[in-house]
N, C-alpha and C. Protein backbone atom coordinates (compact mmCIF):
# COMPACT_ATOMS: atom_id res chain seq x y z
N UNK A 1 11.97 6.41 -9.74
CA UNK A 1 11.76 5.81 -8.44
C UNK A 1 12.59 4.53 -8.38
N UNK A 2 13.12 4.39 -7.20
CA UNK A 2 14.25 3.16 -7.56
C UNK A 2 13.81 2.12 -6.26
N UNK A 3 13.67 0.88 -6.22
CA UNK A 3 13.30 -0.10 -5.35
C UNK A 3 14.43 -0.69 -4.91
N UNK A 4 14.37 -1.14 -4.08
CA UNK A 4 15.39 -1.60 -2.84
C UNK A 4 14.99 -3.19 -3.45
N UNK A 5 16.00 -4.17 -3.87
CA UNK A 5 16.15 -5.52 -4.07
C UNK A 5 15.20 -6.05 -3.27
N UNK A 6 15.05 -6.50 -1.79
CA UNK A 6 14.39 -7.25 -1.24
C UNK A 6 12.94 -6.72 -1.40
N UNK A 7 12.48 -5.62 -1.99
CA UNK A 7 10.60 -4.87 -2.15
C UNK A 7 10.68 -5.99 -3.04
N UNK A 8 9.80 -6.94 -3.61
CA UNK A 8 8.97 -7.15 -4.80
C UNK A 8 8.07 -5.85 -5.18
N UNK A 9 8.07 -6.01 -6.28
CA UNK A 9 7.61 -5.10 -7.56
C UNK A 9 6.65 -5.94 -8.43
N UNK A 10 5.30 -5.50 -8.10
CA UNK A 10 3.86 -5.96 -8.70
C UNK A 10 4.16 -5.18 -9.49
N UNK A 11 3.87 -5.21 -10.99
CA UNK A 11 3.52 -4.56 -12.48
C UNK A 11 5.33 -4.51 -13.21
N UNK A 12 4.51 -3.79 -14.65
CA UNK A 12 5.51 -3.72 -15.29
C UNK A 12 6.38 -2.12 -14.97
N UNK A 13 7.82 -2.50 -14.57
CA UNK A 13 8.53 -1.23 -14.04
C UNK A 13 9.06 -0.48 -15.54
N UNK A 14 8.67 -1.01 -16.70
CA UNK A 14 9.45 -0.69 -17.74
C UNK A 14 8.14 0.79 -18.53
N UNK A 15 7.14 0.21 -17.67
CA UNK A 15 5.39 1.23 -18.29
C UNK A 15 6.20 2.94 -18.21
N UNK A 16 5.84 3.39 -19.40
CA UNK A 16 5.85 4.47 -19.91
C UNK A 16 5.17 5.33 -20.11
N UNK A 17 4.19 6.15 -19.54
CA UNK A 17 2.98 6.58 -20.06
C UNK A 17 1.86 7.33 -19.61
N UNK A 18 0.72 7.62 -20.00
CA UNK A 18 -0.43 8.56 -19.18
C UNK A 18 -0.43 7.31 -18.36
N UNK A 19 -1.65 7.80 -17.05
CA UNK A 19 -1.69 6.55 -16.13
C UNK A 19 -2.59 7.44 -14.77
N UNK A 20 -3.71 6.74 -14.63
CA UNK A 20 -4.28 7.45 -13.59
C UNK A 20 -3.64 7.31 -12.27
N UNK A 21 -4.20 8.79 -11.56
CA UNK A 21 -3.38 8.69 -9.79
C UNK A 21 -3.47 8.02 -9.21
N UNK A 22 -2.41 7.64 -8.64
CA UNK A 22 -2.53 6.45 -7.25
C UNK A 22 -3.58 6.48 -6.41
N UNK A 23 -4.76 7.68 -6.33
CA UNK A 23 -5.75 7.21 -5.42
C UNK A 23 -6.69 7.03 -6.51
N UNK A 24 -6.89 7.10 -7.48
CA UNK A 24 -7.78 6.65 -8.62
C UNK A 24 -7.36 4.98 -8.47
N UNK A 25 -5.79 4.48 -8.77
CA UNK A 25 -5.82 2.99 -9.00
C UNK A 25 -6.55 2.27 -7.29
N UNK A 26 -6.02 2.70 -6.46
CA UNK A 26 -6.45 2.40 -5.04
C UNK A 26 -8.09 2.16 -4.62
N UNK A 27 -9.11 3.17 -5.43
CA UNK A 27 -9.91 3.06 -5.20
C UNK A 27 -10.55 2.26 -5.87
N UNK A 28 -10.12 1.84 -7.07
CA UNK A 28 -10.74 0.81 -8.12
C UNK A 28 -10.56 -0.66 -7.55
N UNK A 29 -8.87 -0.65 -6.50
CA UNK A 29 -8.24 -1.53 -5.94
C UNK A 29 -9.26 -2.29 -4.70
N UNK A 30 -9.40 -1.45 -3.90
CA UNK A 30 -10.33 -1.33 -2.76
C UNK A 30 -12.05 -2.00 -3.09
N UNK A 31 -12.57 -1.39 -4.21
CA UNK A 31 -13.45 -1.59 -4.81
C UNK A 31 -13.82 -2.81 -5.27
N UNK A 32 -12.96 -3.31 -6.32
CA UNK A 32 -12.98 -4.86 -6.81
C UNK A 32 -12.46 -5.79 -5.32
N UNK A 33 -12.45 -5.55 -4.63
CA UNK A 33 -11.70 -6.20 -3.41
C UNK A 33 -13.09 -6.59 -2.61
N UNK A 34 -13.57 -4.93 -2.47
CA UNK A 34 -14.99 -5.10 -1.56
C UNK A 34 -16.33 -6.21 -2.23
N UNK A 35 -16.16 -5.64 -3.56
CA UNK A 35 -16.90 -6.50 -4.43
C UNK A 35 -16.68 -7.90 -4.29
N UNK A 36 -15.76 -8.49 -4.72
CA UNK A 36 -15.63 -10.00 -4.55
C UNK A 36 -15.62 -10.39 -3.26
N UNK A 37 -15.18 -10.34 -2.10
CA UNK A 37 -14.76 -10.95 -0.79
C UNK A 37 -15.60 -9.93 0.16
N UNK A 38 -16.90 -9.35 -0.07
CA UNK A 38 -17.47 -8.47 0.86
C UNK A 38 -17.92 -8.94 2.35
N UNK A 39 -17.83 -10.31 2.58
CA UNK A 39 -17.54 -10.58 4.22
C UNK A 39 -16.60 -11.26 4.67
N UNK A 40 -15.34 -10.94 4.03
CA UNK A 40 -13.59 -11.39 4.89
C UNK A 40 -13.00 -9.94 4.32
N UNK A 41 -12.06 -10.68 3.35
CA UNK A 41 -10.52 -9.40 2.70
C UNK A 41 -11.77 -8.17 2.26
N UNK A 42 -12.44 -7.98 2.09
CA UNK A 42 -13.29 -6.66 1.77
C UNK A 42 -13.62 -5.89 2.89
N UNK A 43 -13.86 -6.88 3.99
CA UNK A 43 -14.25 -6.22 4.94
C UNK A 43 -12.27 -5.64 6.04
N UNK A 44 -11.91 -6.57 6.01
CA UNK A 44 -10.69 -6.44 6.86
C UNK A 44 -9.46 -5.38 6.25
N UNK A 45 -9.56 -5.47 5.06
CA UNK A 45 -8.96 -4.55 4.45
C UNK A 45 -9.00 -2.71 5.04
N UNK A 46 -7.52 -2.77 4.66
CA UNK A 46 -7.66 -0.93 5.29
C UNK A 46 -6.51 -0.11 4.67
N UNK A 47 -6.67 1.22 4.41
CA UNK A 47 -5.72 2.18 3.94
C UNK A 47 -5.48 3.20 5.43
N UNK A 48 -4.71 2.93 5.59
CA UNK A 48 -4.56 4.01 6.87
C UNK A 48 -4.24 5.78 6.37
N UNK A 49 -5.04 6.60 6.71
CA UNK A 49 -4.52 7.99 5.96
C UNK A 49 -3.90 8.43 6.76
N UNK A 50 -3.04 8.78 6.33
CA UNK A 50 -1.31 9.73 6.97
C UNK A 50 -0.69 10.09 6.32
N UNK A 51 -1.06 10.69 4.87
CA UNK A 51 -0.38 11.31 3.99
C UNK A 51 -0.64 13.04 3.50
N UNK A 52 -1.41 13.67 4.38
CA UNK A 52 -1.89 14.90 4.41
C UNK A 52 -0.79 16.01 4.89
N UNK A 53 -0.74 16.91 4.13
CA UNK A 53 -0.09 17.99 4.10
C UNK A 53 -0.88 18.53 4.78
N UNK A 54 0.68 19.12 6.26
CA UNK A 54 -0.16 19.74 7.10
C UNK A 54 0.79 21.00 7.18
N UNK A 55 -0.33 22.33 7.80
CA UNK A 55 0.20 23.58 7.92
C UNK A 55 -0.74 24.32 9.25
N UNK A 56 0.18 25.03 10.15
CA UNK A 56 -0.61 25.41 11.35
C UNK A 56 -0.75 24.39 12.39
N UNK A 57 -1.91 24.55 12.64
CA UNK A 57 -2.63 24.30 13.99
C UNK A 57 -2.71 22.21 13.44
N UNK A 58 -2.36 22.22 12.55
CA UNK A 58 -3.05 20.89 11.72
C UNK A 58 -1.93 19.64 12.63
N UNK A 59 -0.56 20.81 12.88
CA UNK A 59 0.31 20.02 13.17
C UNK A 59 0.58 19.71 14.32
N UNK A 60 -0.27 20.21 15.33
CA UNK A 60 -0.89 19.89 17.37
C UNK A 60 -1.56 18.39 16.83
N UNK A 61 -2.66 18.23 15.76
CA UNK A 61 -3.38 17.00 15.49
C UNK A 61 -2.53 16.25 15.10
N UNK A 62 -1.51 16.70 14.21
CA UNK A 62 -0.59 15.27 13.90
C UNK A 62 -0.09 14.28 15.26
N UNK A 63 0.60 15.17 15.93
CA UNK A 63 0.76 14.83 17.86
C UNK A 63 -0.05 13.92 18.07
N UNK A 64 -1.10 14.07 18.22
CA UNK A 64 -2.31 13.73 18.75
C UNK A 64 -2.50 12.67 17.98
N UNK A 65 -2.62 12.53 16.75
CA UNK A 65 -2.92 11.35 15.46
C UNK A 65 -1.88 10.46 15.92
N UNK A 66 -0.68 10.62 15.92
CA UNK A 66 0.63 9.87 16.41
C UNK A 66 0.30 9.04 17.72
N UNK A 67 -0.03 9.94 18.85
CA UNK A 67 -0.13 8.89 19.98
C UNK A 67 -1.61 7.93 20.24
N UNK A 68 -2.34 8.46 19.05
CA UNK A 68 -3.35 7.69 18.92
C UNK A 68 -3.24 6.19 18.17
N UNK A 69 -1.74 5.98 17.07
CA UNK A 69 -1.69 4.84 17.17
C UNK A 69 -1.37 5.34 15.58
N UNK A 70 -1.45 6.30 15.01
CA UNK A 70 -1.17 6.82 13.19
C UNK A 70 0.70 6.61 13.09
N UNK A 71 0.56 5.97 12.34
CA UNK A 71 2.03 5.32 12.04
C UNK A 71 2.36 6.02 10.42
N UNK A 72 3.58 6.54 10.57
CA UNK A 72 4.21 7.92 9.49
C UNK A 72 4.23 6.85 8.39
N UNK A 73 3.98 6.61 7.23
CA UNK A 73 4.65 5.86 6.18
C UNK A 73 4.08 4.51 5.78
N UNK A 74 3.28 4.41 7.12
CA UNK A 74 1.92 2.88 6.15
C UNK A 74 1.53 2.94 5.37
N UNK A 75 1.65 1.74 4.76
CA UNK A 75 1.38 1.50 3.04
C UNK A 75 0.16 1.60 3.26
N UNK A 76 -0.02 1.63 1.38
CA UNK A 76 -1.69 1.78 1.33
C UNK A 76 -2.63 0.82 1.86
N UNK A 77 -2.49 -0.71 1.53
CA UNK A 77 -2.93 -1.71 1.32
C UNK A 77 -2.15 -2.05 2.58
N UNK A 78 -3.16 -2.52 3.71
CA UNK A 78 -2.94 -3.51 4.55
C UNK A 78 -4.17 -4.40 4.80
N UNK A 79 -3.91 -5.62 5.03
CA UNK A 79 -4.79 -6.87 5.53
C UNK A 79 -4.36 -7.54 6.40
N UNK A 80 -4.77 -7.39 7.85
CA UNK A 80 -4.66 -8.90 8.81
C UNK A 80 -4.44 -9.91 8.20
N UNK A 81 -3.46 -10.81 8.83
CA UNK A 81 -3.28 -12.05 8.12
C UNK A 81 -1.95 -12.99 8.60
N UNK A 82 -1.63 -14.03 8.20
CA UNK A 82 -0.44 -14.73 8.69
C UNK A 82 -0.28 -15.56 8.09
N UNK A 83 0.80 -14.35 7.02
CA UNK A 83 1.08 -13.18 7.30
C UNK A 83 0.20 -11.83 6.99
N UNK A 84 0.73 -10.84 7.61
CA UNK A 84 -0.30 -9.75 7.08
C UNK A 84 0.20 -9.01 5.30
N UNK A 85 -0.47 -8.95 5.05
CA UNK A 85 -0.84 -7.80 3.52
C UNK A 85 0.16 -6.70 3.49
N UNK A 86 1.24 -5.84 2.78
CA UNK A 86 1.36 -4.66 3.29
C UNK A 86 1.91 -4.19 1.94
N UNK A 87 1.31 -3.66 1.34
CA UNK A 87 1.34 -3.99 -0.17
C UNK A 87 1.46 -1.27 -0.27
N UNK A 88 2.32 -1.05 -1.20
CA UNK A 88 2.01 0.31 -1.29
C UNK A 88 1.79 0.46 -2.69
N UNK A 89 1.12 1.37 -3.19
CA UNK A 89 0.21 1.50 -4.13
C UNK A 89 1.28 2.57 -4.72
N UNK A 90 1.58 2.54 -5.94
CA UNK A 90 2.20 4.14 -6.93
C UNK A 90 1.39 3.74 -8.29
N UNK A 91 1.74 4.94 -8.89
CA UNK A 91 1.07 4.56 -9.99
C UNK A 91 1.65 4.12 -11.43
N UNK A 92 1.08 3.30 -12.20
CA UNK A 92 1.70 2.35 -13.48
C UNK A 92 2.77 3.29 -13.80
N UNK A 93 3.19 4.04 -14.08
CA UNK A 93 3.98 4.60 -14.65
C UNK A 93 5.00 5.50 -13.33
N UNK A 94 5.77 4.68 -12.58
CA UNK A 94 6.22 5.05 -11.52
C UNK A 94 7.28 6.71 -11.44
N UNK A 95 7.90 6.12 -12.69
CA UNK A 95 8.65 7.63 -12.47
C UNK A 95 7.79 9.12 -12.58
N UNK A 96 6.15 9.22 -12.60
CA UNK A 96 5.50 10.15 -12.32
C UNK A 96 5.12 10.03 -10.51
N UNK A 97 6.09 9.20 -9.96
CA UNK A 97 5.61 9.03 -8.21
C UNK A 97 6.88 9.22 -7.69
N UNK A 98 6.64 9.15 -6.18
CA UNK A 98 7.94 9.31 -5.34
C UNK A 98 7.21 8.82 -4.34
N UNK A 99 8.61 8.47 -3.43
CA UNK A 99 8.25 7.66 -2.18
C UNK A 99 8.12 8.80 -1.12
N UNK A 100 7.44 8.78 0.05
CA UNK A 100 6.69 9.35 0.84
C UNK A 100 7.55 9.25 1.66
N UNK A 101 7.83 10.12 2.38
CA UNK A 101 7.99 10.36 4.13
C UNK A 101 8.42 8.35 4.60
N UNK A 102 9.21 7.40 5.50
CA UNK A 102 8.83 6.76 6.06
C UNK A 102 8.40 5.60 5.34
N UNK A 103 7.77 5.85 4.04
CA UNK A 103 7.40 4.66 3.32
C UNK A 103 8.35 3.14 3.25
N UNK A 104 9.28 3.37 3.06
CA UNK A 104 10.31 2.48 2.61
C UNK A 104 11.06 1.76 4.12
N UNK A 105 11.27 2.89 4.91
CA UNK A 105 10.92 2.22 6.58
C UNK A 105 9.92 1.24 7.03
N UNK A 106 8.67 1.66 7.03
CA UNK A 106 7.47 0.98 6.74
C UNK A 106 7.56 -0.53 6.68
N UNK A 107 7.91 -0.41 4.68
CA UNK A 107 8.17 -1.42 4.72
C UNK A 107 9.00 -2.78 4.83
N UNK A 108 10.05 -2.58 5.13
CA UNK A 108 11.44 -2.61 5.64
C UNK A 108 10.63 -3.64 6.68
N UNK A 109 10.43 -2.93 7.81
CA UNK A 109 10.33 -3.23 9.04
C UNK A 109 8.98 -4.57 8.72
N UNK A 110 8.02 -3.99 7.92
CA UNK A 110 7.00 -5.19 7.97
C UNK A 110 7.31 -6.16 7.22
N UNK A 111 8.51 -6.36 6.22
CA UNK A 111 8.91 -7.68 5.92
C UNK A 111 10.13 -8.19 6.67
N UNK A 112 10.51 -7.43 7.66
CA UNK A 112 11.81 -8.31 8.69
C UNK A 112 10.66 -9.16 9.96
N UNK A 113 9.60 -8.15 10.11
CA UNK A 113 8.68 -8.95 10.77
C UNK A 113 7.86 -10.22 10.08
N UNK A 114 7.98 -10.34 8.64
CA UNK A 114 7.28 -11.44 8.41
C UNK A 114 6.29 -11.42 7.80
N UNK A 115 5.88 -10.01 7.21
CA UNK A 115 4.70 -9.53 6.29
C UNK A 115 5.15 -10.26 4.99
N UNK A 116 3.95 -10.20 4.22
CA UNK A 116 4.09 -10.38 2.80
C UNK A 116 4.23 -9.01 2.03
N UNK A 117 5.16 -8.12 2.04
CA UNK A 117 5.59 -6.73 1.24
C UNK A 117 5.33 -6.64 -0.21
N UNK A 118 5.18 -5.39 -0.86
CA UNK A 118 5.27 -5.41 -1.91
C UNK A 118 5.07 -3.57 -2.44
N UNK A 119 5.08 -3.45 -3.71
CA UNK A 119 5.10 -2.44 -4.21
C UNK A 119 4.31 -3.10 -5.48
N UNK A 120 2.98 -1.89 -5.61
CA UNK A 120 2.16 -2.25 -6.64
C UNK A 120 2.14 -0.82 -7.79
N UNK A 121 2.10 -1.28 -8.96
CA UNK A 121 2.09 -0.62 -9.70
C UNK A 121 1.28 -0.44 -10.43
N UNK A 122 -0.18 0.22 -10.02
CA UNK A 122 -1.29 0.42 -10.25
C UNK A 122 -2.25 -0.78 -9.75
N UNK A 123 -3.71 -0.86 -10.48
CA UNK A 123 -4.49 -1.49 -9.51
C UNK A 123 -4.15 -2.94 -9.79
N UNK A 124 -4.27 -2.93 -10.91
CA UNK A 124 -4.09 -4.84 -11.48
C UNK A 124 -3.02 -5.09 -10.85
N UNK A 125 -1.92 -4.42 -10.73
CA UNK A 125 -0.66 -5.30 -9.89
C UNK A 125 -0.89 -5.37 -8.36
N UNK A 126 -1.60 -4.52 -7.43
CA UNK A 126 -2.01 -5.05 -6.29
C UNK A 126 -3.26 -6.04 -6.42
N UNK A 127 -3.97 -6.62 -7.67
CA UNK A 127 -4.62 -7.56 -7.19
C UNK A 127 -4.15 -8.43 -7.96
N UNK A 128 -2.57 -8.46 -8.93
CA UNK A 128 -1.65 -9.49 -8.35
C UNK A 128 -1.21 -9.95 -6.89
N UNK A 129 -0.65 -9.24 -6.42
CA UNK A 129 0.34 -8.77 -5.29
C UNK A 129 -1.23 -9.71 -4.24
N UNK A 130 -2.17 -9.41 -4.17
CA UNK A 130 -3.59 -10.03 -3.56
C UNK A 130 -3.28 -11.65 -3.65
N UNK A 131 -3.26 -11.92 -5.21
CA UNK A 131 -3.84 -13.03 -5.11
C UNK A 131 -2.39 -13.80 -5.04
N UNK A 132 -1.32 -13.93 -5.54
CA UNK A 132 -0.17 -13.89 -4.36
C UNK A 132 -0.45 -14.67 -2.83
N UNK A 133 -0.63 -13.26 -2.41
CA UNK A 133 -0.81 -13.56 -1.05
C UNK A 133 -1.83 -14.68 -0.57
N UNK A 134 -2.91 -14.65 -1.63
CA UNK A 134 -3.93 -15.72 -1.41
C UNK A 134 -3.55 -17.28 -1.63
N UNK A 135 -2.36 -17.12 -2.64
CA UNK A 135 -1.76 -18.31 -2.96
C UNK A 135 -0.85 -18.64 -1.98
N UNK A 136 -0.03 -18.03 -1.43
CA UNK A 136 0.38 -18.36 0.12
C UNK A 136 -0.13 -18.89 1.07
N UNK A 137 -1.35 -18.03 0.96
CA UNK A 137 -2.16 -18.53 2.67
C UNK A 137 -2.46 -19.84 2.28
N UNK A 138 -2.62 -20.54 1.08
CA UNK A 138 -3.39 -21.82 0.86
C UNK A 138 -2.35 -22.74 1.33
N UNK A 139 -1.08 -22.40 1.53
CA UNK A 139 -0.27 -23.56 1.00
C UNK A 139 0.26 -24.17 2.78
């Protein structure tokens, strides 16, 4: 998996190894998030789903998901904010991942707008990539 210079890269890109799935690190991510900050970033926090393989009739709902406001390639990790969160989740050992549909558009576009971007590499590096951002907002 190869990163575009201007992504920051939460974790070590050099990890070699077994490594649970990106929705295993995400949910642990999400989790310790809800846990500590359960009435602000726990609550405001969101994964938008738009990563479903679709076949048939599934793909009239994509239409429909689209003009409802479902955006192709949002990262995992977003948070309201100013700036906002927009952090995408792969897992520690990246060359077992690939970038998605749109992903890299995504985020492109939300750091020319002024997001705080990033690419996390499993869970501990998005709650680097977190507290980061937390160290920003203070300043």
């Amino acid at each position: 998996m190869k990163f575009p210079q201007w992504l920051p890269v939460f974790g070590d890109t050099t990890y070699r190894g077994d490594c649970p799935l990106e929705e295993a690190e995400q949910i642990t991510f999400f989790n310790k998030l809800r846990r500590e900050y359960p009435k602000s970033y726990g609550l405001l926090a969101l994964h938008p789903k738009n990563e479903a393989k679709r076949k048939g009739a599934q793909f009239r709902q994509l239409d429909r998901d689209k003009a409802l406001g479902m955006s192709i390639g949002a990262s995992d990790i977003i948070l309201p904010g100013n700036p906002a969160f927009v952090v995408e989740m792969k897992r520690k050992d990246h060359t077992r991942c690939r970038w998605q549909p749109k992903q890299l558009e995504y985020l492109e576009a939300a750091h020319a707008a002024g997001c705080f971007v990033g690419v996390a590499l499993g869970w501990e590096a998005a709650w680097e990539a977190f507290n980061d951002w937390l160290a920003n907002l203070a300043q």
